[in-house]
ModelCIF file with pLDDT and N, C-alpha, C, O atoms, coordinates in Angstrom:
data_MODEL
#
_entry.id   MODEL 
#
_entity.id                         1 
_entity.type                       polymer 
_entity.pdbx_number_of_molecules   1 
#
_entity_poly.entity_id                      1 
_entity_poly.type                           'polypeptide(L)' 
_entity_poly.nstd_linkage                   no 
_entity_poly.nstd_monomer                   no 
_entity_poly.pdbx_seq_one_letter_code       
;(UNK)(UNK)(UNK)(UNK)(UNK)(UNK)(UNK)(UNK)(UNK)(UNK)(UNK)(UNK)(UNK)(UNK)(UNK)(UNK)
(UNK)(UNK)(UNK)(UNK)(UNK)(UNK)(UNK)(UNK)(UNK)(UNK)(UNK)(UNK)(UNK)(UNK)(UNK)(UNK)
(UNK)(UNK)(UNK)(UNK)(UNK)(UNK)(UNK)(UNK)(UNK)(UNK)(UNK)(UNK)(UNK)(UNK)(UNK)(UNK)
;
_entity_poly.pdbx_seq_one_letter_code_can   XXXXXXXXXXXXXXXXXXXXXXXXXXXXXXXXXXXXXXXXXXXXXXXX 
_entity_poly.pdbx_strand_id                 A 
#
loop_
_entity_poly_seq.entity_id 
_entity_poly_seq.num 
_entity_poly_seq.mon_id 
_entity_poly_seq.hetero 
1 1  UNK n 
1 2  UNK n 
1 3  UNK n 
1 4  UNK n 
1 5  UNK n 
1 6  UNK n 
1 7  UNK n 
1 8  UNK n 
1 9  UNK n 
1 10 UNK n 
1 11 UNK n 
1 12 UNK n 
1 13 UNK n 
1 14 UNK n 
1 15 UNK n 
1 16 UNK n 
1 17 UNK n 
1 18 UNK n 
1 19 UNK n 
1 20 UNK n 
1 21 UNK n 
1 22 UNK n 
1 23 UNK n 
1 24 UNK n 
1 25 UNK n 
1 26 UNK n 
1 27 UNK n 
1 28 UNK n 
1 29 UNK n 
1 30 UNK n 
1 31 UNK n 
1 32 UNK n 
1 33 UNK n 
1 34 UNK n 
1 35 UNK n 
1 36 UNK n 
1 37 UNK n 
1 38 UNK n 
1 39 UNK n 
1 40 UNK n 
1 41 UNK n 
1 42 UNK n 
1 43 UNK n 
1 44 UNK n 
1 45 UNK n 
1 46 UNK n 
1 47 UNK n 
1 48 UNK n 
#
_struct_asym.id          A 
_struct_asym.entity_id   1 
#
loop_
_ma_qa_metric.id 
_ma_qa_metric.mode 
_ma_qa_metric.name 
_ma_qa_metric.software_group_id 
_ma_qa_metric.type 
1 global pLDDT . pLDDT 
2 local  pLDDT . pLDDT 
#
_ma_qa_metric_global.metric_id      1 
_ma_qa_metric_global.metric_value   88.38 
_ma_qa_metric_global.model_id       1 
_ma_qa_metric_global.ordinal_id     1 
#
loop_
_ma_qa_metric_local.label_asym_id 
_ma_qa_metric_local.label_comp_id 
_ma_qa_metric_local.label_seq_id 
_ma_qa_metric_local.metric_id 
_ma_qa_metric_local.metric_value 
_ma_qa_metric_local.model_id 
_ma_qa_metric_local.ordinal_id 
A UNK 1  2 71.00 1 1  
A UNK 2  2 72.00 1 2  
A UNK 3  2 74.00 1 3  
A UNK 4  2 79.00 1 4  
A UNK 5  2 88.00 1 5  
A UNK 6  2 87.00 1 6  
A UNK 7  2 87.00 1 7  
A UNK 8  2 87.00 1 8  
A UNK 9  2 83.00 1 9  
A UNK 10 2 73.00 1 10 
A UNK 11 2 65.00 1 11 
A UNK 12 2 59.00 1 12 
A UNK 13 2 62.00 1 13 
A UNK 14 2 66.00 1 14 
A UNK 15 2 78.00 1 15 
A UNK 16 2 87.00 1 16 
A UNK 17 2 90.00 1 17 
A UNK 18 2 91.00 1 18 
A UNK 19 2 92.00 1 19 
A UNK 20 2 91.00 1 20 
A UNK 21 2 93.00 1 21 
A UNK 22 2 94.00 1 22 
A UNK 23 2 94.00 1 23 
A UNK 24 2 93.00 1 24 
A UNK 25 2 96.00 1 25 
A UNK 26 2 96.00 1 26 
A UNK 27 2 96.00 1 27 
A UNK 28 2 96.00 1 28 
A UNK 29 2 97.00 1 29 
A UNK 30 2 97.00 1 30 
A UNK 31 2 97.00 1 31 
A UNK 32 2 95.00 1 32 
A UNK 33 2 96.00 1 33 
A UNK 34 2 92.00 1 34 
A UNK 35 2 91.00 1 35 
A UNK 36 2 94.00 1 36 
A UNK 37 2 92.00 1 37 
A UNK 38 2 95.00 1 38 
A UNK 39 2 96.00 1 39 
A UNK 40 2 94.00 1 40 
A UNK 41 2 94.00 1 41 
A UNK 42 2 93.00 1 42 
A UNK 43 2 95.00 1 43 
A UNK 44 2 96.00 1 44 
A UNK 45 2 97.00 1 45 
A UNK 46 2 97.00 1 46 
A UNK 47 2 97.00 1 47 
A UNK 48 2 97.00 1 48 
#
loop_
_atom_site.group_PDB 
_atom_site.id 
_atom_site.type_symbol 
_atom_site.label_atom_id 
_atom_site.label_alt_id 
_atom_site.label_comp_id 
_atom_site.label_asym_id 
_atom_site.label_entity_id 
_atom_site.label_seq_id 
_atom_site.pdbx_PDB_ins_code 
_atom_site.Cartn_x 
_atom_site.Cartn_y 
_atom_site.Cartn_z 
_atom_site.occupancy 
_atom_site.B_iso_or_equiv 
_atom_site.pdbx_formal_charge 
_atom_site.auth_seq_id 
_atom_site.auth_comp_id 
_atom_site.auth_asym_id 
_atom_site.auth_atom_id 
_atom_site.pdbx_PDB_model_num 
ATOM 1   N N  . UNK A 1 1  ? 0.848  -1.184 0.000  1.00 71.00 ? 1  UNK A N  1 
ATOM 2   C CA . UNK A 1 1  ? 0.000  0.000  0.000  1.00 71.00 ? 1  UNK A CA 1 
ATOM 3   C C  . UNK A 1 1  ? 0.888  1.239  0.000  1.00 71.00 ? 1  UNK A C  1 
ATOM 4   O O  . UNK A 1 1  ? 1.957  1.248  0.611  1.00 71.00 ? 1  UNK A O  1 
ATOM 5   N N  . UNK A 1 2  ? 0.463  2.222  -0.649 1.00 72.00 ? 2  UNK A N  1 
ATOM 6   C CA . UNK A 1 2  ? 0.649  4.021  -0.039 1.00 72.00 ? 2  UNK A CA 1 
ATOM 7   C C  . UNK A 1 2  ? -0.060 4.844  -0.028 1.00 72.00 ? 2  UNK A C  1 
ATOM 8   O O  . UNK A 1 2  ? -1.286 4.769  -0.102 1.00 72.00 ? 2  UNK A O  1 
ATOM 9   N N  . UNK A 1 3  ? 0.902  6.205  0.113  1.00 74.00 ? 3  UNK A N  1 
ATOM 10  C CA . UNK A 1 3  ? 0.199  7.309  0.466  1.00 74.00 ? 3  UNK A CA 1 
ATOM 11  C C  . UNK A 1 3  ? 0.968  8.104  -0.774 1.00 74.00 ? 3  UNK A C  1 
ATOM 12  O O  . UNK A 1 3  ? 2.168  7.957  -1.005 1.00 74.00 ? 3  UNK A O  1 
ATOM 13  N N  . UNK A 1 4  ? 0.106  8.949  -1.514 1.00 79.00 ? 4  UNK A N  1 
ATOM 14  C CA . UNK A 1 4  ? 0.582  10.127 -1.953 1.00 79.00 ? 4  UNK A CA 1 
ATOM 15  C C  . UNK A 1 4  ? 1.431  11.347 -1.204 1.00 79.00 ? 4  UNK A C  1 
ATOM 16  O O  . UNK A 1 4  ? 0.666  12.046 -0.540 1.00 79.00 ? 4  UNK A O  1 
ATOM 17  N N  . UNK A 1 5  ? 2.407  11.652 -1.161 1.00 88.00 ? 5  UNK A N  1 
ATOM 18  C CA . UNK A 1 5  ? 3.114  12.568 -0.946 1.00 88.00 ? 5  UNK A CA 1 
ATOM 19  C C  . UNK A 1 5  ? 2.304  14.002 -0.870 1.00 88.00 ? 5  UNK A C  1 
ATOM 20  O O  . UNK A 1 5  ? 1.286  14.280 -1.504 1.00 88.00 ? 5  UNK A O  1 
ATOM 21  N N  . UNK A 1 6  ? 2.765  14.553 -0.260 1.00 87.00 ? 6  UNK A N  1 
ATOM 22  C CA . UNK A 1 6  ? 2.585  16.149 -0.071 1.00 87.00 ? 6  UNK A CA 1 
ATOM 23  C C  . UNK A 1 6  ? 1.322  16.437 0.966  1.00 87.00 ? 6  UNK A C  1 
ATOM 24  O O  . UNK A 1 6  ? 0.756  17.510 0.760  1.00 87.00 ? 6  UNK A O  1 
ATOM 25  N N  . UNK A 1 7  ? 0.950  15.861 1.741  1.00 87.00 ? 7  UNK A N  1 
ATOM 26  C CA . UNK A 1 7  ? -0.577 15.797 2.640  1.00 87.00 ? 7  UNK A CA 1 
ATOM 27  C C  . UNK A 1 7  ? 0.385  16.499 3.724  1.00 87.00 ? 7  UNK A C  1 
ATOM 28  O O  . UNK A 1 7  ? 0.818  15.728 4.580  1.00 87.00 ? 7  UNK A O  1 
ATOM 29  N N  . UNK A 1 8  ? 0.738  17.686 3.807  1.00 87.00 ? 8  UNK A N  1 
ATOM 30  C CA . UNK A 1 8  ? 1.661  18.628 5.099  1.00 87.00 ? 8  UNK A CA 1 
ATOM 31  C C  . UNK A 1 8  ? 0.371  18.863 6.094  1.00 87.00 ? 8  UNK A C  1 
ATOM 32  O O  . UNK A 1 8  ? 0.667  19.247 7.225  1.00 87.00 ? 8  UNK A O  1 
ATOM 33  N N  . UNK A 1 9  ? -0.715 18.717 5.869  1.00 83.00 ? 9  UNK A N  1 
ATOM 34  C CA . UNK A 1 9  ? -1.919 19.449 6.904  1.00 83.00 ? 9  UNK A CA 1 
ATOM 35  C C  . UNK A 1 9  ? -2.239 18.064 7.441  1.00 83.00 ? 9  UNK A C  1 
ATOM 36  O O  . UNK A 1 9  ? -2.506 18.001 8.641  1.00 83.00 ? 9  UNK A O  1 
ATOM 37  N N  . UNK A 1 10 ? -2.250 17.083 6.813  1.00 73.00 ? 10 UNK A N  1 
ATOM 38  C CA . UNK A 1 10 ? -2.906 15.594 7.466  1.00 73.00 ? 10 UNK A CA 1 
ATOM 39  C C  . UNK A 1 10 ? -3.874 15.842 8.118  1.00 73.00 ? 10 UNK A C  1 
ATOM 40  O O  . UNK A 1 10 ? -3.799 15.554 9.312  1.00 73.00 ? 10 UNK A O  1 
ATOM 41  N N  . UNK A 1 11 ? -5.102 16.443 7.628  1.00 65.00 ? 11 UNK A N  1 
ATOM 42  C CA . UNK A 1 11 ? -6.904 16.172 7.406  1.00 65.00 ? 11 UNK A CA 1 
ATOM 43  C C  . UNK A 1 11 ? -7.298 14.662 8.080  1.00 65.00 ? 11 UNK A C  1 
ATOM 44  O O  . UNK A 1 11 ? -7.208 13.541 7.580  1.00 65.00 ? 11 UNK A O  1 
ATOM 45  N N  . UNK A 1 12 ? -7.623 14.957 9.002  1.00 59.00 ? 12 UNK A N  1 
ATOM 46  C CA . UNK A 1 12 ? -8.572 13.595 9.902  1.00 59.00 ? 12 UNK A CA 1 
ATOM 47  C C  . UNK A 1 12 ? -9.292 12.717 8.384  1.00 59.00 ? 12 UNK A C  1 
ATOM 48  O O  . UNK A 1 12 ? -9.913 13.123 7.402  1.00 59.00 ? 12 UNK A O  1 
ATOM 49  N N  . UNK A 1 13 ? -8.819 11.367 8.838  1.00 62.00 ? 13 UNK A N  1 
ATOM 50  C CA . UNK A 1 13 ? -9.534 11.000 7.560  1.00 62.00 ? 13 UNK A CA 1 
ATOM 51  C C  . UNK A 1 13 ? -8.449 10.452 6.368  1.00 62.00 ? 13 UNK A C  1 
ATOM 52  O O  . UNK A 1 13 ? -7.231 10.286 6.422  1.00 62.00 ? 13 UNK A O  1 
ATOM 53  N N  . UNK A 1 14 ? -9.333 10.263 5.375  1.00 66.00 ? 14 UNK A N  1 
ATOM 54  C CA . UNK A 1 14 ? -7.786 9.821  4.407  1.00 66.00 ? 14 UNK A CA 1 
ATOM 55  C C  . UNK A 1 14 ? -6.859 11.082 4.187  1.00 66.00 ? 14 UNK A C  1 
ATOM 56  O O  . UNK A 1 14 ? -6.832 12.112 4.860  1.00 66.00 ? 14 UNK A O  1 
ATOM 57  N N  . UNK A 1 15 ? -6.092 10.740 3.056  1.00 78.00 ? 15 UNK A N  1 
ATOM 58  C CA . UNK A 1 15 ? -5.275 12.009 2.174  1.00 78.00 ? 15 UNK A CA 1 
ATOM 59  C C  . UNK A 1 15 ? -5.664 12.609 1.228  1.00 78.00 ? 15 UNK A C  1 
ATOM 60  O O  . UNK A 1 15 ? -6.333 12.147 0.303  1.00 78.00 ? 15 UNK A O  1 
ATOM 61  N N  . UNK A 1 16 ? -5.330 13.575 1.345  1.00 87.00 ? 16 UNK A N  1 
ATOM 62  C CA . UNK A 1 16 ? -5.810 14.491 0.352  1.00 87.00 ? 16 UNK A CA 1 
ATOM 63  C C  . UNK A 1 16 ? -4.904 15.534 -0.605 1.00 87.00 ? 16 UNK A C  1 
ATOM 64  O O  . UNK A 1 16 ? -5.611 16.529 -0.766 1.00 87.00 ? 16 UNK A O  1 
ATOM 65  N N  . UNK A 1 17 ? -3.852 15.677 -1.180 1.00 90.00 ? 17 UNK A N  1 
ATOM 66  C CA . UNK A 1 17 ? -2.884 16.648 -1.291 1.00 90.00 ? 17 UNK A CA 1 
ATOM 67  C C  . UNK A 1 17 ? -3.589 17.622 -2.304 1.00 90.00 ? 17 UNK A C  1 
ATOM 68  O O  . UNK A 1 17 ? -4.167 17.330 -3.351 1.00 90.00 ? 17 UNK A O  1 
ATOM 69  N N  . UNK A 1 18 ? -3.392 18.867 -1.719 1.00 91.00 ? 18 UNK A N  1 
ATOM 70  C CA . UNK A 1 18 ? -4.640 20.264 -2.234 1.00 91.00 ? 18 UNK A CA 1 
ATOM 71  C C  . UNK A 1 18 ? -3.821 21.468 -2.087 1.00 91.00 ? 18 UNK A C  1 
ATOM 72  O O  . UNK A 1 18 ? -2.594 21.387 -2.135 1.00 91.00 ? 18 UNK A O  1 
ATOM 73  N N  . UNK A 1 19 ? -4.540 22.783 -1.880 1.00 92.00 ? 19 UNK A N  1 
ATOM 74  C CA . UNK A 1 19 ? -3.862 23.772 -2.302 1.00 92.00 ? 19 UNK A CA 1 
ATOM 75  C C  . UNK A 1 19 ? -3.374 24.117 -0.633 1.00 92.00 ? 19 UNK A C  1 
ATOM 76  O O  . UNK A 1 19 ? -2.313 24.679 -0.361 1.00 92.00 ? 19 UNK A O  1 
ATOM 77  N N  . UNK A 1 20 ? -4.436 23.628 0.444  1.00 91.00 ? 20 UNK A N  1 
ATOM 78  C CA . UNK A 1 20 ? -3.846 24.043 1.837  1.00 91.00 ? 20 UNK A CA 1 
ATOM 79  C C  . UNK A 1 20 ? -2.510 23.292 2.232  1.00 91.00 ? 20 UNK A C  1 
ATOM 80  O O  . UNK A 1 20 ? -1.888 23.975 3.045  1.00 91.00 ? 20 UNK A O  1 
ATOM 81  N N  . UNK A 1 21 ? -1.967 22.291 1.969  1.00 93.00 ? 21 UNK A N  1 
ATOM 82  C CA . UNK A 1 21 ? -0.527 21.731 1.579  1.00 93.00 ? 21 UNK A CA 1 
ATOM 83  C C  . UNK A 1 21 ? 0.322  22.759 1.095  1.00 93.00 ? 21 UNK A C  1 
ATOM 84  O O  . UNK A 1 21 ? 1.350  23.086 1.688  1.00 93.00 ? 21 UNK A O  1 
ATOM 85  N N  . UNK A 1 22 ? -0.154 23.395 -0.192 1.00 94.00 ? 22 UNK A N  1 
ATOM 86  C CA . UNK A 1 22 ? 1.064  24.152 -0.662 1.00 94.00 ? 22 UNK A CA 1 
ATOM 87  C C  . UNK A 1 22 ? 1.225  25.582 0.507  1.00 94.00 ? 22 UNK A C  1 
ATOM 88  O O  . UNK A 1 22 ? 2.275  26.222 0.558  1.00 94.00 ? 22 UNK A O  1 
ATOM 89  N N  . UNK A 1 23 ? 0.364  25.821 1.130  1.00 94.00 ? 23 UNK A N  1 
ATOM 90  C CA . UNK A 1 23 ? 0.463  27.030 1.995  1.00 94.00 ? 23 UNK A CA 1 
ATOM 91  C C  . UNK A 1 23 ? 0.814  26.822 2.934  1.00 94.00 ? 23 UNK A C  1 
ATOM 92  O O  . UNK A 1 23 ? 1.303  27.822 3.461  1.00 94.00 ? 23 UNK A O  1 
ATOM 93  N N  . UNK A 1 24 ? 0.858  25.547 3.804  1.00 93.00 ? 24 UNK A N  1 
ATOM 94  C CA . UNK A 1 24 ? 2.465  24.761 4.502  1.00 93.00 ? 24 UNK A CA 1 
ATOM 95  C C  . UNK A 1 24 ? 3.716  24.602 4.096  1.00 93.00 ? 24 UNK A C  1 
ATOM 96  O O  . UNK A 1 24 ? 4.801  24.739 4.660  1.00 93.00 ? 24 UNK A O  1 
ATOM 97  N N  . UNK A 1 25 ? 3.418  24.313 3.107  1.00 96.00 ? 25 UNK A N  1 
ATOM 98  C CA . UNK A 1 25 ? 4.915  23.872 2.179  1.00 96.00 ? 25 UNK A CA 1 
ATOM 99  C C  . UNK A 1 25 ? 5.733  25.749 2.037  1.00 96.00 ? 25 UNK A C  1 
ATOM 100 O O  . UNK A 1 25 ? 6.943  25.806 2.256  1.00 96.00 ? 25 UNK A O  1 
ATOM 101 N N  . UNK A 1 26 ? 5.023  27.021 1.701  1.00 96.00 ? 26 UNK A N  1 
ATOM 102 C CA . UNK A 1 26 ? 5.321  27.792 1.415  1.00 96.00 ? 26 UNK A CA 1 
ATOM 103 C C  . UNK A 1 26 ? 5.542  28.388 2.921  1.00 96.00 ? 26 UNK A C  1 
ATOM 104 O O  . UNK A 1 26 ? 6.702  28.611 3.269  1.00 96.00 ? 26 UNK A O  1 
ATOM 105 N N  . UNK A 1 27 ? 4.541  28.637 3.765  1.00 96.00 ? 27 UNK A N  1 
ATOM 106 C CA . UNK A 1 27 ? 5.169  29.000 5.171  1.00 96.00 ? 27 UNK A CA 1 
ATOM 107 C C  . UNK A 1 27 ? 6.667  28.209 6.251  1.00 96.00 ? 27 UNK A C  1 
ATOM 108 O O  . UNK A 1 27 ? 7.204  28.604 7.286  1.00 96.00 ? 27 UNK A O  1 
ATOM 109 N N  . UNK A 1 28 ? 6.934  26.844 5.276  1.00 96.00 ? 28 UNK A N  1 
ATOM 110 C CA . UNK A 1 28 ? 8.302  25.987 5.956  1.00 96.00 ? 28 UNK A CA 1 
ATOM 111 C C  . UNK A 1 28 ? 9.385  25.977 5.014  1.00 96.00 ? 28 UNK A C  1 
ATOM 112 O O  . UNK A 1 28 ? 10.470 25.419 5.183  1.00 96.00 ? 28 UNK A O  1 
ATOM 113 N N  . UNK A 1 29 ? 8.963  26.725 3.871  1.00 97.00 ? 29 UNK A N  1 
ATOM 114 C CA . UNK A 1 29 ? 10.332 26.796 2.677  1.00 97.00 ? 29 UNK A CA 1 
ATOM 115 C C  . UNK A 1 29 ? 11.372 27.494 3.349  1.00 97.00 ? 29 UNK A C  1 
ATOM 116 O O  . UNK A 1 29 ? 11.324 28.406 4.175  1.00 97.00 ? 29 UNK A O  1 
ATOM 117 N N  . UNK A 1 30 ? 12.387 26.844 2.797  1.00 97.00 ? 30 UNK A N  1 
ATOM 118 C CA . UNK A 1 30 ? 13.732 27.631 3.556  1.00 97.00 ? 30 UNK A CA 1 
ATOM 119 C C  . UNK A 1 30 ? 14.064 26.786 4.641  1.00 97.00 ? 30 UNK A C  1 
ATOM 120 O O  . UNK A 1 30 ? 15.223 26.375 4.594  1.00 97.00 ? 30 UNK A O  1 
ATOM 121 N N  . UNK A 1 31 ? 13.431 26.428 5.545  1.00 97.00 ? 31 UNK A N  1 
ATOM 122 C CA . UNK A 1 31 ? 13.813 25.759 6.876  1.00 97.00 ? 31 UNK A CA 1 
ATOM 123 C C  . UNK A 1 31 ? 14.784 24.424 6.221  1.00 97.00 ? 31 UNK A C  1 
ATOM 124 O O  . UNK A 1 31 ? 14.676 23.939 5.095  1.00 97.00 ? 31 UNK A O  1 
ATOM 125 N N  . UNK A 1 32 ? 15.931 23.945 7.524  1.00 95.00 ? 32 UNK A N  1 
ATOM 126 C CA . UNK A 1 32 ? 16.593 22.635 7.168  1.00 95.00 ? 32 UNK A CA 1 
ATOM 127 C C  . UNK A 1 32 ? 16.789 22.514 8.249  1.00 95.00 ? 32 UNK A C  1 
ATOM 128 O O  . UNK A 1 32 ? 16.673 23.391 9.105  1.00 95.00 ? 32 UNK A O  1 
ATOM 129 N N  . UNK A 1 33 ? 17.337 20.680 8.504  1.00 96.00 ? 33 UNK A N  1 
ATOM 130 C CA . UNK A 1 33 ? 17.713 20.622 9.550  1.00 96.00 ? 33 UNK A CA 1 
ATOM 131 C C  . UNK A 1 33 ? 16.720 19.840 10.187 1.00 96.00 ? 33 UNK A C  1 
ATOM 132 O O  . UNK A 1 33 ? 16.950 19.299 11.269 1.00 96.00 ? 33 UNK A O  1 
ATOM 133 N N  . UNK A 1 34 ? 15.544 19.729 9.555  1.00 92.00 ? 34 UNK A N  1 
ATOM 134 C CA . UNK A 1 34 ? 14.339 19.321 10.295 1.00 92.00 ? 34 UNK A CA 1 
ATOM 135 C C  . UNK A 1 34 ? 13.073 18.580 9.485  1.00 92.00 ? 34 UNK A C  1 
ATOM 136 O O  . UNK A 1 34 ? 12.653 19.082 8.442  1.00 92.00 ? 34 UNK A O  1 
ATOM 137 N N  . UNK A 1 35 ? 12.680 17.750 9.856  1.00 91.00 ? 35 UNK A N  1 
ATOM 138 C CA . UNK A 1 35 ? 11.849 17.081 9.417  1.00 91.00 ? 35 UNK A CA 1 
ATOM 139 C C  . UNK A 1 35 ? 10.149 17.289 9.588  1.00 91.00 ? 35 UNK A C  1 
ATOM 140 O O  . UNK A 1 35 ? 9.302  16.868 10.377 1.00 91.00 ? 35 UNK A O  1 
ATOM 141 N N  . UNK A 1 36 ? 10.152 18.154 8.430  1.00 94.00 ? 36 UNK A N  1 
ATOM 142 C CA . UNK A 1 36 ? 8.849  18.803 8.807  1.00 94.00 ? 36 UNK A CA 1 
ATOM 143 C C  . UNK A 1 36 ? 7.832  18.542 8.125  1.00 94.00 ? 36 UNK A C  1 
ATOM 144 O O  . UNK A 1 36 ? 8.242  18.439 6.969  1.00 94.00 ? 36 UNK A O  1 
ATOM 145 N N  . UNK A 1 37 ? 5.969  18.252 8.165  1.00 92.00 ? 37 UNK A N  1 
ATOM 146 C CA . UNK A 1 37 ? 5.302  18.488 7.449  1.00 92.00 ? 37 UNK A CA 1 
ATOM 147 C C  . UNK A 1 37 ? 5.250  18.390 5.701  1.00 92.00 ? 37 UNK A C  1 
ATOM 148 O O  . UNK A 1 37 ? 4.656  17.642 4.924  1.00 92.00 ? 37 UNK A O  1 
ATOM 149 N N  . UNK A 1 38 ? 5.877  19.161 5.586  1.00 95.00 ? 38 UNK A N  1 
ATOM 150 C CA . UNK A 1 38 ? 6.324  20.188 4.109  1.00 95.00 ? 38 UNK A CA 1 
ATOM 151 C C  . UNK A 1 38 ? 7.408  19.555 3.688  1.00 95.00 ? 38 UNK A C  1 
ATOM 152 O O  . UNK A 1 38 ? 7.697  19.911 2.545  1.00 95.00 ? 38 UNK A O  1 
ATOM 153 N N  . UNK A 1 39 ? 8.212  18.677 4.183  1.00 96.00 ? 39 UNK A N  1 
ATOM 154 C CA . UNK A 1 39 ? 9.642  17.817 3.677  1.00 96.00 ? 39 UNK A CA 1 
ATOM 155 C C  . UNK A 1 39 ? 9.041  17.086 3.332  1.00 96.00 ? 39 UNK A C  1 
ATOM 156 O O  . UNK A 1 39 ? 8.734  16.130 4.044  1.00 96.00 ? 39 UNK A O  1 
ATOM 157 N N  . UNK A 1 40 ? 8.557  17.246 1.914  1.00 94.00 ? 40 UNK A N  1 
ATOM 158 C CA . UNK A 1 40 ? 7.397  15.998 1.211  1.00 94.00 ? 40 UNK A CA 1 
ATOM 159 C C  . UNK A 1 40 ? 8.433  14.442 0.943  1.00 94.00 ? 40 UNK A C  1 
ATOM 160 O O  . UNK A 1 40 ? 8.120  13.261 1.095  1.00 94.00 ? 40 UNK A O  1 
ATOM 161 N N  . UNK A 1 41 ? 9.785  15.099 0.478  1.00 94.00 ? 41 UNK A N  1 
ATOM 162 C CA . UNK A 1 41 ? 10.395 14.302 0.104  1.00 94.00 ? 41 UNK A CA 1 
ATOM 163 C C  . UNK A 1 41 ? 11.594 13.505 1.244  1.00 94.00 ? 41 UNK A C  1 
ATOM 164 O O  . UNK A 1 41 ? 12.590 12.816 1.024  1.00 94.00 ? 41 UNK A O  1 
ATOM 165 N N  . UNK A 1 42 ? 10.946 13.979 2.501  1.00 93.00 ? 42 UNK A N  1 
ATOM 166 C CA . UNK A 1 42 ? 11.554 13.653 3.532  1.00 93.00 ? 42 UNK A CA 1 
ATOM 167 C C  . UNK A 1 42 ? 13.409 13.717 3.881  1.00 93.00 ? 42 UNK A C  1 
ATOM 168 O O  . UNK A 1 42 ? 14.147 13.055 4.612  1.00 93.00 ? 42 UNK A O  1 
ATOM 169 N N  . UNK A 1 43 ? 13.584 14.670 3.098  1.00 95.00 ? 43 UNK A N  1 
ATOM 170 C CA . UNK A 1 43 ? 15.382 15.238 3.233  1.00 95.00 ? 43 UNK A CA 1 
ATOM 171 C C  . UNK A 1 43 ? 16.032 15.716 4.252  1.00 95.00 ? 43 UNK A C  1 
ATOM 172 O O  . UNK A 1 43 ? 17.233 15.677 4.519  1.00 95.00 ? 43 UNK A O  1 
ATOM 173 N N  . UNK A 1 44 ? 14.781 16.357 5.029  1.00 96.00 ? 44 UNK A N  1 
ATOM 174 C CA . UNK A 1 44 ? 15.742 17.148 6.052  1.00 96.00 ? 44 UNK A CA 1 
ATOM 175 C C  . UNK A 1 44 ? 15.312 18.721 5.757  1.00 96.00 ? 44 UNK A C  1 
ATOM 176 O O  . UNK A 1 44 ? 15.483 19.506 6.690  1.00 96.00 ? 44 UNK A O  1 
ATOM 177 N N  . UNK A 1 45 ? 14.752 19.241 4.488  1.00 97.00 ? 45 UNK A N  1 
ATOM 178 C CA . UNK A 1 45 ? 14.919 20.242 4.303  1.00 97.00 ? 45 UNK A CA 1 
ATOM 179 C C  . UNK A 1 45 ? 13.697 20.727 3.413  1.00 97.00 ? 45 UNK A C  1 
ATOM 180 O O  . UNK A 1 45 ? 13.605 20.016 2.413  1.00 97.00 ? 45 UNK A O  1 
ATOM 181 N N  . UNK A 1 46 ? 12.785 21.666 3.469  1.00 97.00 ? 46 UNK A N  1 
ATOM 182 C CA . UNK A 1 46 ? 12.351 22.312 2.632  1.00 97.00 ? 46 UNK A CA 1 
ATOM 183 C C  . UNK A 1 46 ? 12.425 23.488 2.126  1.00 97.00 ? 46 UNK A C  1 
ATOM 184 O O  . UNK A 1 46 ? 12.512 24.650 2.522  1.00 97.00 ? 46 UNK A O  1 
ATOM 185 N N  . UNK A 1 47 ? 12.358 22.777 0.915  1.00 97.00 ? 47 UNK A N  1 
ATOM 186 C CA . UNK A 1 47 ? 12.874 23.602 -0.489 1.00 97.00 ? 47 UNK A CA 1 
ATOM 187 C C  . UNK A 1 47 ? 11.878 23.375 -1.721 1.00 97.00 ? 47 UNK A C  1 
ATOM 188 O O  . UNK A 1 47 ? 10.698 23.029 -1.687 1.00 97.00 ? 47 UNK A O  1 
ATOM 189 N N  . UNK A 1 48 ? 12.713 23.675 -2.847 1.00 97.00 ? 48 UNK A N  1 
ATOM 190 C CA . UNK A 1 48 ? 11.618 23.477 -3.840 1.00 97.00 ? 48 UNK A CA 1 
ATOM 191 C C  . UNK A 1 48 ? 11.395 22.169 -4.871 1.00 97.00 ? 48 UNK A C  1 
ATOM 192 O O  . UNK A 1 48 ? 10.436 22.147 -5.642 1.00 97.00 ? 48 UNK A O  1 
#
């Protein structure tokens, strides 16, 4: 099984990846170091 990537808000319920994701993803851009939400690609870092 998976999950689609990019669900930074994780909505009670299934997944959903939408436009309130990208407005996480855009309020944690820049940050590193940390495993956040918005590290869709799980690096350490969000970026683009």
């Amino acid at each position: 099984y998976m999950m689609y990537a990019g669900d930074a808000d994780r909505t009670a319920g299934a997944s959903e990846v939408n436009a309130s994701d990208l407005s996480r993803w855009t309020r944690d851009n820049g940050k590193f170091g940390l495993y956040l939400p918005a590290d869709f690609n799980l690096d350490g870092e969000v970026n683009a």
